[in-house]
PDB file of N, CA and C in Angstrom:
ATOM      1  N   UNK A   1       0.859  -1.179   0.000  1.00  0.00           N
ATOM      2  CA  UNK A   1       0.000   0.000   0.000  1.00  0.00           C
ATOM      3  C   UNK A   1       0.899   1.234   0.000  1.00  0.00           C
ATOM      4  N   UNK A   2       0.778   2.421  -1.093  1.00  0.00           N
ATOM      5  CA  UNK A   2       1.540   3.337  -0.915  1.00  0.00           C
ATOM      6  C   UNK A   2       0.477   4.436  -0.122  1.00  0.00           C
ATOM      7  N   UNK A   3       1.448   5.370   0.407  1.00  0.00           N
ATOM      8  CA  UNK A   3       0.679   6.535   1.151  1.00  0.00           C
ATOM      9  C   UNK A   3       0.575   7.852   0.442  1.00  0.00           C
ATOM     10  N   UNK A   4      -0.164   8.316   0.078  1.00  0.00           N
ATOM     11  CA  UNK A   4      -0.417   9.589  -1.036  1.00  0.00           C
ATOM     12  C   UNK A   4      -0.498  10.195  -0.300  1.00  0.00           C
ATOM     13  N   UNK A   5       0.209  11.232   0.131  1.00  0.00           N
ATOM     14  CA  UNK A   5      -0.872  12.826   0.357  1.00  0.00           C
ATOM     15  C   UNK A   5      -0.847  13.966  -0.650  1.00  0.00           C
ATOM     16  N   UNK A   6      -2.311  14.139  -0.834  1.00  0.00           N
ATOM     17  CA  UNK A   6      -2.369  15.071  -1.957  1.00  0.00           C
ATOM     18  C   UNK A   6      -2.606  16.477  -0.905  1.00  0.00           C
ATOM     19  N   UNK A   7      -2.627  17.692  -1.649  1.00  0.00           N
ATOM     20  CA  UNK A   7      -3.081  18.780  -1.543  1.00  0.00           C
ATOM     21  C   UNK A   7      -3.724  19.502  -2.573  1.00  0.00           C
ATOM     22  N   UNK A   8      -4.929  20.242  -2.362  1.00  0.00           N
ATOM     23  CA  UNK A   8      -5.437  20.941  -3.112  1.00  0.00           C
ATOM     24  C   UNK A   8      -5.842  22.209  -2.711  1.00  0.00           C
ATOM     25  N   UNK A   9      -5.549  23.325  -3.427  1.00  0.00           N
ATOM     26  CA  UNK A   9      -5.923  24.473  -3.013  1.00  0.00           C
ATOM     27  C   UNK A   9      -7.087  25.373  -3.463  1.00  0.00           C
ATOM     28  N   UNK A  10      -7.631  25.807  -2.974  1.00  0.00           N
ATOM     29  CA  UNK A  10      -8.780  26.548  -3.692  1.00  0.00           C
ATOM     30  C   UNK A  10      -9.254  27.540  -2.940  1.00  0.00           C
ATOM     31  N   UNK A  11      -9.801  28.264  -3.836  1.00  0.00           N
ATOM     32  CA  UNK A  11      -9.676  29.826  -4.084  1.00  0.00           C
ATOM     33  C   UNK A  11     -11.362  30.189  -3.524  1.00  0.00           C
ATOM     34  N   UNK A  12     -11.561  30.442  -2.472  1.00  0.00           N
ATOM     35  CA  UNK A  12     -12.411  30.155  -1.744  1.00  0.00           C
ATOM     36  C   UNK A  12     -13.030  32.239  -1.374  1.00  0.00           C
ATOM     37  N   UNK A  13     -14.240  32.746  -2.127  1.00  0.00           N
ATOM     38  CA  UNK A  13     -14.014  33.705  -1.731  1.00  0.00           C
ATOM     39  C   UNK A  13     -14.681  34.110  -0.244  1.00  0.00           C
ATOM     40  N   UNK A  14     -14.520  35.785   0.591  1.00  0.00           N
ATOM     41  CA  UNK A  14     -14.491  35.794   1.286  1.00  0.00           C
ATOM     42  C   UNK A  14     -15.885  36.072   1.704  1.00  0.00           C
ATOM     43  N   UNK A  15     -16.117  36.063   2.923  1.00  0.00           N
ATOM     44  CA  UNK A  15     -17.504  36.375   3.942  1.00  0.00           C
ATOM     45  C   UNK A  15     -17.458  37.675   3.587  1.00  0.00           C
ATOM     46  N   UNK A  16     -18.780  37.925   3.140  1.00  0.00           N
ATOM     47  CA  UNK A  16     -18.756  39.457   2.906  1.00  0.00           C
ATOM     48  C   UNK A  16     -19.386  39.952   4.195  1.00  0.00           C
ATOM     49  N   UNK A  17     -19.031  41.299   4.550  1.00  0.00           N
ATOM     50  CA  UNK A  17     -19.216  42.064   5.932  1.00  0.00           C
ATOM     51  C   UNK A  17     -20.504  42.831   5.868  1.00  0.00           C
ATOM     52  N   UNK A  18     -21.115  42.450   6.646  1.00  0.00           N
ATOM     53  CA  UNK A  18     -22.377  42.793   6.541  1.00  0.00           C
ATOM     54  C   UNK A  18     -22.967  44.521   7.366  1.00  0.00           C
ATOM     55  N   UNK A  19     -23.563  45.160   6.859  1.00  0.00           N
ATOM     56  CA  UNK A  19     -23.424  46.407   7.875  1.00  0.00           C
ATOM     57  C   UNK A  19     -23.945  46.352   9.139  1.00  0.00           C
ATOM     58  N   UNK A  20     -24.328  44.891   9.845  1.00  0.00           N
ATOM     59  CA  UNK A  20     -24.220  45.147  11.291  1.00  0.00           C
ATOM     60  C   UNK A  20     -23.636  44.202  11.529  1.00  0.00           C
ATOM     61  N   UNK A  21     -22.595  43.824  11.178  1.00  0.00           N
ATOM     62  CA  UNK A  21     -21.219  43.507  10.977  1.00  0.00           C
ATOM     63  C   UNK A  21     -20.064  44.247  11.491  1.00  0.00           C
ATOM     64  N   UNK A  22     -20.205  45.011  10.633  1.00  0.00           N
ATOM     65  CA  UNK A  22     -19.373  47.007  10.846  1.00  0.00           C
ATOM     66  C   UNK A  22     -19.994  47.409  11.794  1.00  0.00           C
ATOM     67  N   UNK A  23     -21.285  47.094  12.407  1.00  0.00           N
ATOM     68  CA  UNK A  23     -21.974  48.259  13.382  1.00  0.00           C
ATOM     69  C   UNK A  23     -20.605  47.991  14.854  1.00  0.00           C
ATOM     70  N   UNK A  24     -21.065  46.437  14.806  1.00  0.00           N
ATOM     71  CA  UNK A  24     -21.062  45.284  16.103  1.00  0.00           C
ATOM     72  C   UNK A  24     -19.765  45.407  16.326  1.00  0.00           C
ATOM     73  N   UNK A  25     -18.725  46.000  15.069  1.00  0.00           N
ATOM     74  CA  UNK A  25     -17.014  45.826  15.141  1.00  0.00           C
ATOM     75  C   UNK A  25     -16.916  47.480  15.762  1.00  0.00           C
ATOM     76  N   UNK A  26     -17.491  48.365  15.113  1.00  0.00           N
ATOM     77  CA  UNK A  26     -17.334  49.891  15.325  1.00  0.00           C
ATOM     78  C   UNK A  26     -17.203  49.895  17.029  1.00  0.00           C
ATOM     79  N   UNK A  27     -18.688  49.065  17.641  1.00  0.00           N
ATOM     80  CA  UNK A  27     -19.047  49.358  18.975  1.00  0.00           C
ATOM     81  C   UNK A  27     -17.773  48.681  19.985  1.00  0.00           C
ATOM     82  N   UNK A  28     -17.307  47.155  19.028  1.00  0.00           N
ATOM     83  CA  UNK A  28     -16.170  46.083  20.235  1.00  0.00           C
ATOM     84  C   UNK A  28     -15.048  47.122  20.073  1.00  0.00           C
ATOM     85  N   UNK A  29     -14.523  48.153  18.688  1.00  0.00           N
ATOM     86  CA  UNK A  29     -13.209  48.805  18.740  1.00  0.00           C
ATOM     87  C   UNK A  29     -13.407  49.915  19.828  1.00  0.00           C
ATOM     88  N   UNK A  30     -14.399  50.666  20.068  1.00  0.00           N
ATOM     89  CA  UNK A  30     -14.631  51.702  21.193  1.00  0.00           C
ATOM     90  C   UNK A  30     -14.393  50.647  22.243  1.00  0.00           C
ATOM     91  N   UNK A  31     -15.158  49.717  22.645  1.00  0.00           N
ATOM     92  CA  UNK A  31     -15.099  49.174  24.054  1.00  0.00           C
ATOM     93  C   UNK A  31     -13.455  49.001  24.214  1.00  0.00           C
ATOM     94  N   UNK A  32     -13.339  47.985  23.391  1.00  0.00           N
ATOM     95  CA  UNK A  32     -11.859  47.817  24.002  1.00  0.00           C
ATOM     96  C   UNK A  32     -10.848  48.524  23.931  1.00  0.00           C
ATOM     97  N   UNK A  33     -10.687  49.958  22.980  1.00  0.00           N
ATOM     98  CA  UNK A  33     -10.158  51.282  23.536  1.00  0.00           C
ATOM     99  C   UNK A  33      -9.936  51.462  25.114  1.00  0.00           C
ATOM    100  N   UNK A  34     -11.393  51.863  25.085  1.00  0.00           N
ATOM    101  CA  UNK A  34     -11.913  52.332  26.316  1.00  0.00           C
ATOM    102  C   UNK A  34     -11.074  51.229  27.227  1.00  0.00           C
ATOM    103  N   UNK A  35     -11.029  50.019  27.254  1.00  0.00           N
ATOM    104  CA  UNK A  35     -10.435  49.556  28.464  1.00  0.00           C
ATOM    105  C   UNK A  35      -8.951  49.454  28.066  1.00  0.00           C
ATOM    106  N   UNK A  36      -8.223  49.186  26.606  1.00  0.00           N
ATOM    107  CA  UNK A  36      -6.794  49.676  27.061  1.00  0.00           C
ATOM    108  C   UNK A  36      -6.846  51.083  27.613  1.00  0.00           C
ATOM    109  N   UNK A  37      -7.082  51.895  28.052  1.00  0.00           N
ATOM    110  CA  UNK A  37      -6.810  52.871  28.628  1.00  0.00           C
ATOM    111  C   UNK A  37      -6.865  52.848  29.894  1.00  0.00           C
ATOM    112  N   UNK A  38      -7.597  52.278  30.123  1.00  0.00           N
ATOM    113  CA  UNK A  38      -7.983  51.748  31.801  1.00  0.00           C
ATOM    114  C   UNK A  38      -6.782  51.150  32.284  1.00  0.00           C
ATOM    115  N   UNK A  39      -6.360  50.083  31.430  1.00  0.00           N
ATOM    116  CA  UNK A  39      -5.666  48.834  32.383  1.00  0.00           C
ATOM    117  C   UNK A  39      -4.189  49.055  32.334  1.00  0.00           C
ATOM    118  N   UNK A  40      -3.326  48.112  33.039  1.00  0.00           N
ATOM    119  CA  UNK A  40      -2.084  48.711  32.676  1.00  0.00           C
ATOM    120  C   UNK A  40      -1.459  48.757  32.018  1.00  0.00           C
ATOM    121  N   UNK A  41      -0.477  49.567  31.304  1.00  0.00           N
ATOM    122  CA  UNK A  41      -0.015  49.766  30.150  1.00  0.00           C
ATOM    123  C   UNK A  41       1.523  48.752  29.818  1.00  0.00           C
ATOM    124  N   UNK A  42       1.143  47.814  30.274  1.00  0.00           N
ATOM    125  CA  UNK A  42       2.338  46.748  30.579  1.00  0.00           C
ATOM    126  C   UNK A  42       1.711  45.337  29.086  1.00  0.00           C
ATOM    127  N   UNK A  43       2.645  45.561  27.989  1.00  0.00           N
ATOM    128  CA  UNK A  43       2.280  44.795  26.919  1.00  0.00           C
ATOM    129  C   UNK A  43       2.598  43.162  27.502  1.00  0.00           C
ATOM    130  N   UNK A  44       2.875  42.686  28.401  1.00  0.00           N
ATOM    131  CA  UNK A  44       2.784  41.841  29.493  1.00  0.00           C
ATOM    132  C   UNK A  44       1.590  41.481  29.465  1.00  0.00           C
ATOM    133  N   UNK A  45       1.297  42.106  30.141  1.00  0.00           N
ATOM    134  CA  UNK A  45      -0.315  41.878  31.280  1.00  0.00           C
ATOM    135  C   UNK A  45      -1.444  41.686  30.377  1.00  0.00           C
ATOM    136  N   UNK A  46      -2.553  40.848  31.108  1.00  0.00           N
ATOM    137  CA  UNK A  46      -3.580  39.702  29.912  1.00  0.00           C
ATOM    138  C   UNK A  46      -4.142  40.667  29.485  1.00  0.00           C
ATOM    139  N   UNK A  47      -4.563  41.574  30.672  1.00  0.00           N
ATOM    140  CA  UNK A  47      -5.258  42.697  29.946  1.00  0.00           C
ATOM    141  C   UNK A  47      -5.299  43.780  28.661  1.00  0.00           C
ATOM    142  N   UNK A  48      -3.783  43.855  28.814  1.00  0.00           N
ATOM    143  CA  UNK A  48      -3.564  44.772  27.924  1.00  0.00           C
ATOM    144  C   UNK A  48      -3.339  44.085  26.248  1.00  0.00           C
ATOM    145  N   UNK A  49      -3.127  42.401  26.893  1.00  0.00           N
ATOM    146  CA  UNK A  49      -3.102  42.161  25.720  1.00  0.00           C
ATOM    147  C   UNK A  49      -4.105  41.794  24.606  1.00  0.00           C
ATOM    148  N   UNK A  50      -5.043  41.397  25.901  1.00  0.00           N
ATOM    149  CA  UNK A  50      -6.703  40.877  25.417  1.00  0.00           C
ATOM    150  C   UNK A  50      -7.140  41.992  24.246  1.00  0.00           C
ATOM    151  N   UNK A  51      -7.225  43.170  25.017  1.00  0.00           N
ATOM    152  CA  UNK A  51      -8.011  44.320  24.649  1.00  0.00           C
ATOM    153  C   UNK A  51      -6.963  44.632  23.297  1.00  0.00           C
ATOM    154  N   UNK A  52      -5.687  45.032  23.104  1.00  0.00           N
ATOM    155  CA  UNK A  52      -4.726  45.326  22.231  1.00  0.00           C
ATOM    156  C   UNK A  52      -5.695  44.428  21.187  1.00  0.00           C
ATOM    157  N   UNK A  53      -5.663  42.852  21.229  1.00  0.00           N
ATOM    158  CA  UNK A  53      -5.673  41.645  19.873  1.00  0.00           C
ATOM    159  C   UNK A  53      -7.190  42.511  19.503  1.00  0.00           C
ATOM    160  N   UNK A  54      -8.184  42.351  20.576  1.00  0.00           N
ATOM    161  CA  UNK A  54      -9.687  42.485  20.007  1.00  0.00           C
ATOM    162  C   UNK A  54      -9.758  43.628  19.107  1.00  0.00           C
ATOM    163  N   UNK A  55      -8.648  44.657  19.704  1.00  0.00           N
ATOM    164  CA  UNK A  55      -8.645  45.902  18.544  1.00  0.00           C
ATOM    165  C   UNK A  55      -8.539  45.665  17.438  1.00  0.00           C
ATOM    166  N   UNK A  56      -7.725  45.056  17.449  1.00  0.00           N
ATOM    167  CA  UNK A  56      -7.024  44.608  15.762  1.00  0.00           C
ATOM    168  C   UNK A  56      -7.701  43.850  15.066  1.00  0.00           C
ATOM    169  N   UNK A  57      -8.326  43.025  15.409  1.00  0.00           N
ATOM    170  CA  UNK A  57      -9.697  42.224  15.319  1.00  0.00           C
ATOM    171  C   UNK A  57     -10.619  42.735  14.306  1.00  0.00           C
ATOM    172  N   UNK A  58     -10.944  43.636  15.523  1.00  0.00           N
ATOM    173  CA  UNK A  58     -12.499  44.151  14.806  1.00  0.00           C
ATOM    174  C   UNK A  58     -12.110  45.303  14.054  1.00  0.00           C
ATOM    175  N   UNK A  59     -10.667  45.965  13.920  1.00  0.00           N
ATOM    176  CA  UNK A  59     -10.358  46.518  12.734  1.00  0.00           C
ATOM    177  C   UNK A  59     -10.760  46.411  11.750  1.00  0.00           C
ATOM    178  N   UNK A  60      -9.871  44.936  11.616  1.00  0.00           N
ATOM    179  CA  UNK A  60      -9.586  43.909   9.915  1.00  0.00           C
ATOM    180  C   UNK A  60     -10.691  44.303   9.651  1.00  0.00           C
ATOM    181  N   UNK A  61     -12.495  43.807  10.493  1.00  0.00           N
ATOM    182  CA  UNK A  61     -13.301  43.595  10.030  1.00  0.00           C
ATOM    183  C   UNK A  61     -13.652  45.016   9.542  1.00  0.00           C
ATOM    184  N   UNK A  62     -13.621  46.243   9.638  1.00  0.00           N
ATOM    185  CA  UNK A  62     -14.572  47.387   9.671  1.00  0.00           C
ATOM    186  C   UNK A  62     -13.046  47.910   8.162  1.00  0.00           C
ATOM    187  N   UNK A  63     -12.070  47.309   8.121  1.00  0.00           N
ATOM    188  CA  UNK A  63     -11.216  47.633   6.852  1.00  0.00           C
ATOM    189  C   UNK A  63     -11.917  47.028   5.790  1.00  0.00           C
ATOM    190  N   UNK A  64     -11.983  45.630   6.278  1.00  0.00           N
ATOM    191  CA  UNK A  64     -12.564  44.348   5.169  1.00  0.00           C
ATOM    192  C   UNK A  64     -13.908  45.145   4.804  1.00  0.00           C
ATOM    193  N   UNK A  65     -15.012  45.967   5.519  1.00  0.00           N
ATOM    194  CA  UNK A  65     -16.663  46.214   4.793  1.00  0.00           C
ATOM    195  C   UNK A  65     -15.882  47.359   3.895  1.00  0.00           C
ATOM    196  N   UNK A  66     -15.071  48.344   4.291  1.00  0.00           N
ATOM    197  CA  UNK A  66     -14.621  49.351   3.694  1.00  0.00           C
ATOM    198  C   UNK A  66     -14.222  48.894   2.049  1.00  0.00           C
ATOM    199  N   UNK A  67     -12.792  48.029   1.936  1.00  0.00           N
ATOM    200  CA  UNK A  67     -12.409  47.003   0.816  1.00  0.00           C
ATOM    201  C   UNK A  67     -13.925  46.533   0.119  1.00  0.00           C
ATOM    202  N   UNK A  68     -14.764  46.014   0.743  1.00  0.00           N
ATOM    203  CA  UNK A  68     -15.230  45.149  -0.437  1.00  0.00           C
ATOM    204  C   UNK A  68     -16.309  46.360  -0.928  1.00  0.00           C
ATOM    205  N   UNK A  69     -16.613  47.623   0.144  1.00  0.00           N
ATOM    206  CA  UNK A  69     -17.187  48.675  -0.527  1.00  0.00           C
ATOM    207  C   UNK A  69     -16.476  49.258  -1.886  1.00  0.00           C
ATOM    208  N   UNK A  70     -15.457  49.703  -1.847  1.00  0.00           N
ATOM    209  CA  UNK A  70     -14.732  49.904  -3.213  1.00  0.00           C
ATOM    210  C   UNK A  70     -14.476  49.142  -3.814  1.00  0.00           C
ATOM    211  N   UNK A  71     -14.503  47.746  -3.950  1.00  0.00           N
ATOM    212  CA  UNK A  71     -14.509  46.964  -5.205  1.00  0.00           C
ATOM    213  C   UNK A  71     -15.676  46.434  -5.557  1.00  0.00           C
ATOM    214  N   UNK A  72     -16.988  46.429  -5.229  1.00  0.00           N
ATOM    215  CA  UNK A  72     -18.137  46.190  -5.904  1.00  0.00           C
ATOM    216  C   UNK A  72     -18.827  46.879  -6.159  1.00  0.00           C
TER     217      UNK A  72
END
């Protein structure tokens, strides 16, 4: 018995962002502002890091409705 592993790739397009999508990301990027400011400013600490990732997060998403606004 031989062992194959194949791969296949495919071109899979993306979840389009829905505008309460953007609402729900607009409202999590204020919240978690609001609490990096609060907590300590130690890129350490869970806190700061929790809140830092979720930013970036719900960025992508409120970039991504922006993007697929100018290309369709």
């Amino acid at each position: 018995i031989v062992f194959k592993h194949k791969v296949a790739v495919l071109d899979l397009p993306c979840r389009m962002v829905t505008e309460e999508d953007l609402r729900f990301a607009k409202e999590k990027v204020e919240l978690h502002k609001k609490n990096l400011a609060q907590c300590d400013q130690n890129p350490a600490s869970l806190d700061f890091s929790f809140n830092y990732h979720h930013i970036g997060y719900f960025q992508e998403v409120i970039d991504r409705y922006e993007k697929q606004k100018t290309s369709t």
